[in-house]
PDB file of N, CA and C in Angstrom:
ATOM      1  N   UNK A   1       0.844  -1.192   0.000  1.00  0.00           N
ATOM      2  CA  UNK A   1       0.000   0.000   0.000  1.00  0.00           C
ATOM      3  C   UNK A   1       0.882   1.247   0.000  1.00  0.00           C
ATOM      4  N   UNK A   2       0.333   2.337  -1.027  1.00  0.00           N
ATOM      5  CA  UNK A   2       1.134   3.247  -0.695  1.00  0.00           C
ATOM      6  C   UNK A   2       0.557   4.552   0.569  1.00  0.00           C
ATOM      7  N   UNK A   3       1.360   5.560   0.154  1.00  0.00           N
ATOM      8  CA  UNK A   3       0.631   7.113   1.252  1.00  0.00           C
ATOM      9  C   UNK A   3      -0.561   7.353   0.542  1.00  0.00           C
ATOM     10  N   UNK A   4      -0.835   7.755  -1.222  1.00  0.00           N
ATOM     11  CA  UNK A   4      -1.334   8.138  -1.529  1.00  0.00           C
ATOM     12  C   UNK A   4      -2.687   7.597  -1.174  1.00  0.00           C
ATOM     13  N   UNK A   5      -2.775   6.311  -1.113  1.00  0.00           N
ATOM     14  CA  UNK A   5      -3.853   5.094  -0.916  1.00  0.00           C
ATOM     15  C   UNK A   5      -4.385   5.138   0.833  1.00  0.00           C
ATOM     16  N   UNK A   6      -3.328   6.018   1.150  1.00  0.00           N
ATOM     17  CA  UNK A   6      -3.753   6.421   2.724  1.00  0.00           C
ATOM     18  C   UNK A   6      -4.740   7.636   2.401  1.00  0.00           C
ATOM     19  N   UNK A   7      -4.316   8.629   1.966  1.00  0.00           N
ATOM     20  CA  UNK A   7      -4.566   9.714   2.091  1.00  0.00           C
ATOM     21  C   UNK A   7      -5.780   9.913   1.145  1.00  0.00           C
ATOM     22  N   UNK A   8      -5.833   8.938   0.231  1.00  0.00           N
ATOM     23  CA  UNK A   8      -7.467   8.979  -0.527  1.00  0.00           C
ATOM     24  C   UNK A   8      -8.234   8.380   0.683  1.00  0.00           C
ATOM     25  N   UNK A   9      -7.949   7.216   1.391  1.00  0.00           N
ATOM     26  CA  UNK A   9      -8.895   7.097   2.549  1.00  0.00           C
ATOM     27  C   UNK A   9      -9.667   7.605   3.567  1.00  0.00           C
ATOM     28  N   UNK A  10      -8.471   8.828   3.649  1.00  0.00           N
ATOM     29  CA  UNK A  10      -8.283   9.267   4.966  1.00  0.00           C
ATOM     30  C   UNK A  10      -9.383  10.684   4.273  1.00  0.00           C
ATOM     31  N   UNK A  11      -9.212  11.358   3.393  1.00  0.00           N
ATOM     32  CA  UNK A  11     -10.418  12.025   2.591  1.00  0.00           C
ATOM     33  C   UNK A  11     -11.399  11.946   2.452  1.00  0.00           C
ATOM     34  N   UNK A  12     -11.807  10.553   1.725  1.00  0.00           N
ATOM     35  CA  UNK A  12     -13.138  10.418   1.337  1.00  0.00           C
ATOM     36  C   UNK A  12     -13.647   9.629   2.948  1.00  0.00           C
ATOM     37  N   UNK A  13     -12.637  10.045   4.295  1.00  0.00           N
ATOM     38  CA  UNK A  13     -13.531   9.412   5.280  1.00  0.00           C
ATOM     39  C   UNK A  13     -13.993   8.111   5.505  1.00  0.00           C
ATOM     40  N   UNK A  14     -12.913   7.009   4.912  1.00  0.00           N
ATOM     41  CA  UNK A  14     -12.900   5.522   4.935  1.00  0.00           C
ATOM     42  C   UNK A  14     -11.758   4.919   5.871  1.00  0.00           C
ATOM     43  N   UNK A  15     -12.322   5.417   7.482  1.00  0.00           N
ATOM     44  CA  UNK A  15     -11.497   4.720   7.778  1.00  0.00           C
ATOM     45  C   UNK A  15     -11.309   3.506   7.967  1.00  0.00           C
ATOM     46  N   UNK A  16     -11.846   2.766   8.413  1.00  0.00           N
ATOM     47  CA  UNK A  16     -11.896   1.372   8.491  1.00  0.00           C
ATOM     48  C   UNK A  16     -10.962   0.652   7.380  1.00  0.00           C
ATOM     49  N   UNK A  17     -10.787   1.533   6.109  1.00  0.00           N
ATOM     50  CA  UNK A  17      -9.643   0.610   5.590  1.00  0.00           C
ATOM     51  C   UNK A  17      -8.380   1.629   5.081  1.00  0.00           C
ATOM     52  N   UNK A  18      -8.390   2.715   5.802  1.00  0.00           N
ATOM     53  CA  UNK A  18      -7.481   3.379   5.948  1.00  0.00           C
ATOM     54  C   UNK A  18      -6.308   2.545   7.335  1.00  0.00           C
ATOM     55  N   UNK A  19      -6.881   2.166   8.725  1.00  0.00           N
ATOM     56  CA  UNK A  19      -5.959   1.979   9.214  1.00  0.00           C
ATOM     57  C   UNK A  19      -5.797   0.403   9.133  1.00  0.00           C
ATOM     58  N   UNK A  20      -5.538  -0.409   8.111  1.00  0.00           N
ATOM     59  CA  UNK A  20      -4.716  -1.619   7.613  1.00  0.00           C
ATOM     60  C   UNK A  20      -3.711  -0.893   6.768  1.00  0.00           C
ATOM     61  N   UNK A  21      -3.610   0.075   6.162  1.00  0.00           N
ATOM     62  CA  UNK A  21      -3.105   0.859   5.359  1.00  0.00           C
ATOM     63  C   UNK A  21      -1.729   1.577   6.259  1.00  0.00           C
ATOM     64  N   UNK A  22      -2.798   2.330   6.931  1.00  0.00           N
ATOM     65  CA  UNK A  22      -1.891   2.889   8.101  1.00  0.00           C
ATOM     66  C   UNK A  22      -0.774   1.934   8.646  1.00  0.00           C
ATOM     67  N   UNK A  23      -1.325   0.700   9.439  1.00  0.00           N
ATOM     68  CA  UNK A  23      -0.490  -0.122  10.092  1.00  0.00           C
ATOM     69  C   UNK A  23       0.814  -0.867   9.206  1.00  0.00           C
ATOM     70  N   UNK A  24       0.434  -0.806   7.752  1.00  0.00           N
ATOM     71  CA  UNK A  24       1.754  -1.110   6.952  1.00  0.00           C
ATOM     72  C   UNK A  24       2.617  -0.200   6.790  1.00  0.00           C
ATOM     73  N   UNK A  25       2.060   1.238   6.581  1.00  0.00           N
ATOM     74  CA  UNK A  25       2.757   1.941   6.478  1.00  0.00           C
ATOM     75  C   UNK A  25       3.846   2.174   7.355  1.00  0.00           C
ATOM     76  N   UNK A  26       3.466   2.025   8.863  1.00  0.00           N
ATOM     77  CA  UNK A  26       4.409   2.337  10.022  1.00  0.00           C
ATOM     78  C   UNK A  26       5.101   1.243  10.247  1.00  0.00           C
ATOM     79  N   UNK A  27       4.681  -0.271   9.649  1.00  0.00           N
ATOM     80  CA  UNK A  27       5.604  -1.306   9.924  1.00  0.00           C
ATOM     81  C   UNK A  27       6.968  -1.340   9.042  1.00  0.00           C
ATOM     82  N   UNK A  28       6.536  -0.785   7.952  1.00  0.00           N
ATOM     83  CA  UNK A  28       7.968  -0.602   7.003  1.00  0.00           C
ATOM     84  C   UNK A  28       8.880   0.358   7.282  1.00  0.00           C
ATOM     85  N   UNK A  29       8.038   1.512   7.691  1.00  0.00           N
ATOM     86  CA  UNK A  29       9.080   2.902   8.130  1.00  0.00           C
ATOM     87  C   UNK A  29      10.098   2.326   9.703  1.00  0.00           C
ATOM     88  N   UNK A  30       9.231   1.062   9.971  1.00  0.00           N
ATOM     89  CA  UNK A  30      10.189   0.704  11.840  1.00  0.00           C
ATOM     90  C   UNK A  30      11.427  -0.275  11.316  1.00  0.00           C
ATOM     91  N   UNK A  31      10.725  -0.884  10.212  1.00  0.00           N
ATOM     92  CA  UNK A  31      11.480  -2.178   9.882  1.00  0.00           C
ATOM     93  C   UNK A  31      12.635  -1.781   9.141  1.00  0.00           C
ATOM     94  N   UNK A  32      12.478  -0.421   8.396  1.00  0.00           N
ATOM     95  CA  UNK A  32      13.768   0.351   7.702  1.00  0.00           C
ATOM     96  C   UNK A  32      14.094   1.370   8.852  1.00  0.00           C
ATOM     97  N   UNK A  33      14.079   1.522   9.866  1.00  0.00           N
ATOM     98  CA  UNK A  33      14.598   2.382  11.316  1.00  0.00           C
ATOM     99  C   UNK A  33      15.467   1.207  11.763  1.00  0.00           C
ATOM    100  N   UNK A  34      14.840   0.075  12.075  1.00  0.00           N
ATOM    101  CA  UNK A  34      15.841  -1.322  12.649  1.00  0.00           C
ATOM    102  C   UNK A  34      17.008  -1.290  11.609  1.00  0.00           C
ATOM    103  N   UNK A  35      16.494  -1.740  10.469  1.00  0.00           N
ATOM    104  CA  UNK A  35      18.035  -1.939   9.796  1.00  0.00           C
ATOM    105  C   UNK A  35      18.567  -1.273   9.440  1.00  0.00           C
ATOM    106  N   UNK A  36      18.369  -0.017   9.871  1.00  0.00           N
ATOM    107  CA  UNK A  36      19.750   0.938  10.056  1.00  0.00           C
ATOM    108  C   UNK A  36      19.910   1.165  11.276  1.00  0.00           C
ATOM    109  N   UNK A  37      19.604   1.008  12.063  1.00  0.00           N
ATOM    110  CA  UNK A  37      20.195   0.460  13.937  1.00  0.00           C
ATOM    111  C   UNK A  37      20.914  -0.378  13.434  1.00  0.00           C
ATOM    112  N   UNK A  38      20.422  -1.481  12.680  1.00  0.00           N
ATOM    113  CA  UNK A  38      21.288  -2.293  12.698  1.00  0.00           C
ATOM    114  C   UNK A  38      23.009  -2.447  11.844  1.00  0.00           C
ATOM    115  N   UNK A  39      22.448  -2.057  10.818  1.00  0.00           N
ATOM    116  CA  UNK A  39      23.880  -1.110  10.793  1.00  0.00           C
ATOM    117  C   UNK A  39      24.561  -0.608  11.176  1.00  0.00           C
ATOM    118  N   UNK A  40      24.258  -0.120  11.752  1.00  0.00           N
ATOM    119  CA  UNK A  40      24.596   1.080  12.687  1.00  0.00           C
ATOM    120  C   UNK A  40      25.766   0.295  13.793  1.00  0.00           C
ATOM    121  N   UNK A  41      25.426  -0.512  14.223  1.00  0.00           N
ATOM    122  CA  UNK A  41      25.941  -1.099  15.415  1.00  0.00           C
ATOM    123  C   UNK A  41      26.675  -2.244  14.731  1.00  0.00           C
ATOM    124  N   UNK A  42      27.121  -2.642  13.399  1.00  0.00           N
ATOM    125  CA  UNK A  42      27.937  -3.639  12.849  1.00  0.00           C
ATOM    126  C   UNK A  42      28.617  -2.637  12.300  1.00  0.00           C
ATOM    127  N   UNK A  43      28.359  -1.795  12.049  1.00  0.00           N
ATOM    128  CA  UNK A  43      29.600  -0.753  11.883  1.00  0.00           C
ATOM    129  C   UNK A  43      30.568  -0.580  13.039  1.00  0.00           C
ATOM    130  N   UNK A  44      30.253  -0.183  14.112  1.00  0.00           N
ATOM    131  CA  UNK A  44      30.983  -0.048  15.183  1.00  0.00           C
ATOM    132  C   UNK A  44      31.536  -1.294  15.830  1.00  0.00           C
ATOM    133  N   UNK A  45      30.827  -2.254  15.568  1.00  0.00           N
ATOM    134  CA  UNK A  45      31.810  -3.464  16.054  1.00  0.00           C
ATOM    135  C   UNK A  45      32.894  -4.176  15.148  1.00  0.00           C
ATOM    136  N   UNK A  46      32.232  -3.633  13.807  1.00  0.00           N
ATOM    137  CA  UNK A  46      33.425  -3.992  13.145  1.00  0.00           C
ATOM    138  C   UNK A  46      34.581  -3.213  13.035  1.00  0.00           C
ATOM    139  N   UNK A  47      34.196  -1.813  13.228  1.00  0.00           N
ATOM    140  CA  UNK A  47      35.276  -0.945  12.755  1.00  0.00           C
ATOM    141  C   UNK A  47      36.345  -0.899  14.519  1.00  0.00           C
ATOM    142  N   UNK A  48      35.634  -1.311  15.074  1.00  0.00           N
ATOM    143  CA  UNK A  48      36.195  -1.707  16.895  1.00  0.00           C
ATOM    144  C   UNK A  48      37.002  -2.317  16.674  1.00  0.00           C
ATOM    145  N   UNK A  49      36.663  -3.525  15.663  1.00  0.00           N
ATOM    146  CA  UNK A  49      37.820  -4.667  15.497  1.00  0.00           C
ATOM    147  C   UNK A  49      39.153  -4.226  14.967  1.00  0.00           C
ATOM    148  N   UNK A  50      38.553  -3.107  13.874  1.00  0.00           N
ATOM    149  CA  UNK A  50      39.958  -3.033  13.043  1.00  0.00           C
ATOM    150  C   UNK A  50      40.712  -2.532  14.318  1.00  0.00           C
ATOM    151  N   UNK A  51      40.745  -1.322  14.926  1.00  0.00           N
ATOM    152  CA  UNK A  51      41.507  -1.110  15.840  1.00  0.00           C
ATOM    153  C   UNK A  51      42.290  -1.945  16.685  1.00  0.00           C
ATOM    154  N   UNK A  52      41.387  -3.273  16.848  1.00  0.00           N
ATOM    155  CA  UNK A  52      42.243  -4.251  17.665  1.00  0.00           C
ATOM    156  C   UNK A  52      43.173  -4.432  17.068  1.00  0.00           C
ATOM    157  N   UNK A  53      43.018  -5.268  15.884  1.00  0.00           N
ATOM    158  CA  UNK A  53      44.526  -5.307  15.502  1.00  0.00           C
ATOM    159  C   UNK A  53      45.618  -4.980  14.905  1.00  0.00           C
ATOM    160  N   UNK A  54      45.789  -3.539  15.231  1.00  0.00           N
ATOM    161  CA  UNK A  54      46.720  -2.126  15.055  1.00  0.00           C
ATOM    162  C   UNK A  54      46.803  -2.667  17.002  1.00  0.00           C
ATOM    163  N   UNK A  55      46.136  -2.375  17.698  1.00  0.00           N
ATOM    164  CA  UNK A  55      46.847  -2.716  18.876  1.00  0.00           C
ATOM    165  C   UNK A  55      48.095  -3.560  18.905  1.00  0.00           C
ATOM    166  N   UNK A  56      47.090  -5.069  18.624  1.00  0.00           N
ATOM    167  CA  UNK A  56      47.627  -6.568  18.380  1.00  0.00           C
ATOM    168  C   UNK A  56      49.036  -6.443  17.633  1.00  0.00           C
ATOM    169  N   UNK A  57      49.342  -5.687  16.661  1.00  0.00           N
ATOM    170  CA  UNK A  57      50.675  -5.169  15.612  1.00  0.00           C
ATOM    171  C   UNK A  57      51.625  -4.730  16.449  1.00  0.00           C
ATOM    172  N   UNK A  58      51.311  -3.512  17.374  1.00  0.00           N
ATOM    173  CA  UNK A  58      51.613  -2.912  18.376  1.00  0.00           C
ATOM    174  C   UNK A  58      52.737  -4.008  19.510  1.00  0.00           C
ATOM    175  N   UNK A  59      51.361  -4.592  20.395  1.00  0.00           N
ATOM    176  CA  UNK A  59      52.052  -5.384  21.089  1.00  0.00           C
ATOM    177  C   UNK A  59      53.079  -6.585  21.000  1.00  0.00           C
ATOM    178  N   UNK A  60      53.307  -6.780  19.351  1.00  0.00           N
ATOM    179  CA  UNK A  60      54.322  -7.333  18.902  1.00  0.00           C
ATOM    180  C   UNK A  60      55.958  -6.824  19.025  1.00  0.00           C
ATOM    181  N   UNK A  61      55.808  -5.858  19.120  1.00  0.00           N
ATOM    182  CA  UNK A  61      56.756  -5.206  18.987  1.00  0.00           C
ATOM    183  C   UNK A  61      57.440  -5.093  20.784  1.00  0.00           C
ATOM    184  N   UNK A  62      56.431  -5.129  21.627  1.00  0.00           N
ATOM    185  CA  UNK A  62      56.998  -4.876  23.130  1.00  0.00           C
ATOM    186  C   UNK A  62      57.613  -6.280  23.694  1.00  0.00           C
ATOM    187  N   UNK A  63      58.510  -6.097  24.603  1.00  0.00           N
ATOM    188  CA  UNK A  63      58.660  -7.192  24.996  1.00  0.00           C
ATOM    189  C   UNK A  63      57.709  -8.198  26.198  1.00  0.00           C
ATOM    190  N   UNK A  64      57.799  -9.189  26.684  1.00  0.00           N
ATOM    191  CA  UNK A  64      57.162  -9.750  28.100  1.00  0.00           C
ATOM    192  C   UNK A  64      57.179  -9.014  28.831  1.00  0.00           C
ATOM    193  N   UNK A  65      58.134  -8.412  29.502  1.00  0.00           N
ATOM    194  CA  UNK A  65      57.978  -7.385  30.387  1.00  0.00           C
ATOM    195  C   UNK A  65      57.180  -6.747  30.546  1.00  0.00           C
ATOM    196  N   UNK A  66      57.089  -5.830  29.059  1.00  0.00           N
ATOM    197  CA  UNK A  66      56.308  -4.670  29.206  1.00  0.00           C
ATOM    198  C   UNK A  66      54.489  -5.033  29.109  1.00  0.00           C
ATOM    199  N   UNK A  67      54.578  -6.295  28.590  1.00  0.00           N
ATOM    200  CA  UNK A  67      53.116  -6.661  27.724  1.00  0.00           C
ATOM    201  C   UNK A  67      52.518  -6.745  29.636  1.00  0.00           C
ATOM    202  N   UNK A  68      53.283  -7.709  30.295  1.00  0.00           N
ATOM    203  CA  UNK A  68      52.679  -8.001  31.539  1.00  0.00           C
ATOM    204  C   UNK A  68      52.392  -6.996  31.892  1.00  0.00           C
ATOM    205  N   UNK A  69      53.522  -5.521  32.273  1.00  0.00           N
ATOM    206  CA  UNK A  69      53.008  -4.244  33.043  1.00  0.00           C
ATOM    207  C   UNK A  69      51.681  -3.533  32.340  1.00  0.00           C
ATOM    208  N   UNK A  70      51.429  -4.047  31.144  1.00  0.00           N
ATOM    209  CA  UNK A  70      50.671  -3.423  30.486  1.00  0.00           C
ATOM    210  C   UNK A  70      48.873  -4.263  31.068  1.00  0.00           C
ATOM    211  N   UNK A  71      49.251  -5.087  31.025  1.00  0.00           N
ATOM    212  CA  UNK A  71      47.466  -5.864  31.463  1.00  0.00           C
ATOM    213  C   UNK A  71      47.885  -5.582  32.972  1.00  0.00           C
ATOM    214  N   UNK A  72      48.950  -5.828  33.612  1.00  0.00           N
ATOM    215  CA  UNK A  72      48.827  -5.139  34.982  1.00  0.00           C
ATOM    216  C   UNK A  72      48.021  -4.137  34.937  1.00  0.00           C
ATOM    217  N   UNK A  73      48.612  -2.864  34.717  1.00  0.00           N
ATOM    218  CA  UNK A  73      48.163  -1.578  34.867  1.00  0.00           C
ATOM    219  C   UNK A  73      46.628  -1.769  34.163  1.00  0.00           C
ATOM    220  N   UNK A  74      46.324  -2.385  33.352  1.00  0.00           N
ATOM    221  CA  UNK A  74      44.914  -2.319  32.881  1.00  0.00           C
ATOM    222  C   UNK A  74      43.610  -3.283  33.939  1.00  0.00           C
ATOM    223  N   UNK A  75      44.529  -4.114  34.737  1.00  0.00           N
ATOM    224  CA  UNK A  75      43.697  -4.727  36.003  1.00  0.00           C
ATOM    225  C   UNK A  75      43.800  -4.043  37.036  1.00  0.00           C
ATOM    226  N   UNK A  76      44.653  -3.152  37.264  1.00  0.00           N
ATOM    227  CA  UNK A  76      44.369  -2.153  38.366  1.00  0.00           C
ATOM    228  C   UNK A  76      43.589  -0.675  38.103  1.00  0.00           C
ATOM    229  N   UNK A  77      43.116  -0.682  36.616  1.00  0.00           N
ATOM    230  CA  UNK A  77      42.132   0.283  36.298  1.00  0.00           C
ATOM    231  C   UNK A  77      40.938  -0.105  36.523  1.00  0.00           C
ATOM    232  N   UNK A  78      40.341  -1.673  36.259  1.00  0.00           N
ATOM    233  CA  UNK A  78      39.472  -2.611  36.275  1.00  0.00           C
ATOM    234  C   UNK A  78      38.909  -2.480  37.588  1.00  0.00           C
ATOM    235  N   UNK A  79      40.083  -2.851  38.779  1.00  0.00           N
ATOM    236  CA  UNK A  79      39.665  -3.029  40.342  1.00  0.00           C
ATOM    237  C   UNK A  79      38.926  -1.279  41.128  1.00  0.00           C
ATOM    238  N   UNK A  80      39.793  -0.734  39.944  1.00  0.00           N
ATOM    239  CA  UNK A  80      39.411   0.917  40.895  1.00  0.00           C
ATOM    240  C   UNK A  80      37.975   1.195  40.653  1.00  0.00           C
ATOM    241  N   UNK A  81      37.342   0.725  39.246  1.00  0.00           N
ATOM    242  CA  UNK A  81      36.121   1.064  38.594  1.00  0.00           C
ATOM    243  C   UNK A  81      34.904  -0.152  39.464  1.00  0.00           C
TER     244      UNK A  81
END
């Protein structure tokens, strides 16, 4: 159904089959709102990822030492929160 098919209803004062009309209308406008939420949020987890491993590259380069002081210091940020 389209708007227009609303809005002749909603004119000539037919509602009764104006709101089946209606109710599609708002189910498509939610169902295209979700999948761009949903997008929305596979964007950010994916683009989260890339960052990980530019970290992951990163911590190649440090030695044991430092990798340990490093999740150290990140478990004593953990305990304070």
């Amino acid at each position: 159904m389209s708007i227009e098919n609303f809005i002749d209803k909603i004119q000539t004062q037919d509602f009764t089959n104006a709101s089946p009309i209606f109710g599609e209308l708002m189910s498509s406008k939610l169902a295209d709102a979700l999948d761009q939420a949903k997008i929305k949020i596979a964007n950010e987890v994916f683009n989260a990822g890339d960052d990980d491993d530019e970290e992951d590259e990163d911590l190649e380069e440090l030695s044991d030492e430092e990798i340990d002081e490093i999740l150290d210091d990140e478990d004593d940020e953990d305990d304070e929160e």
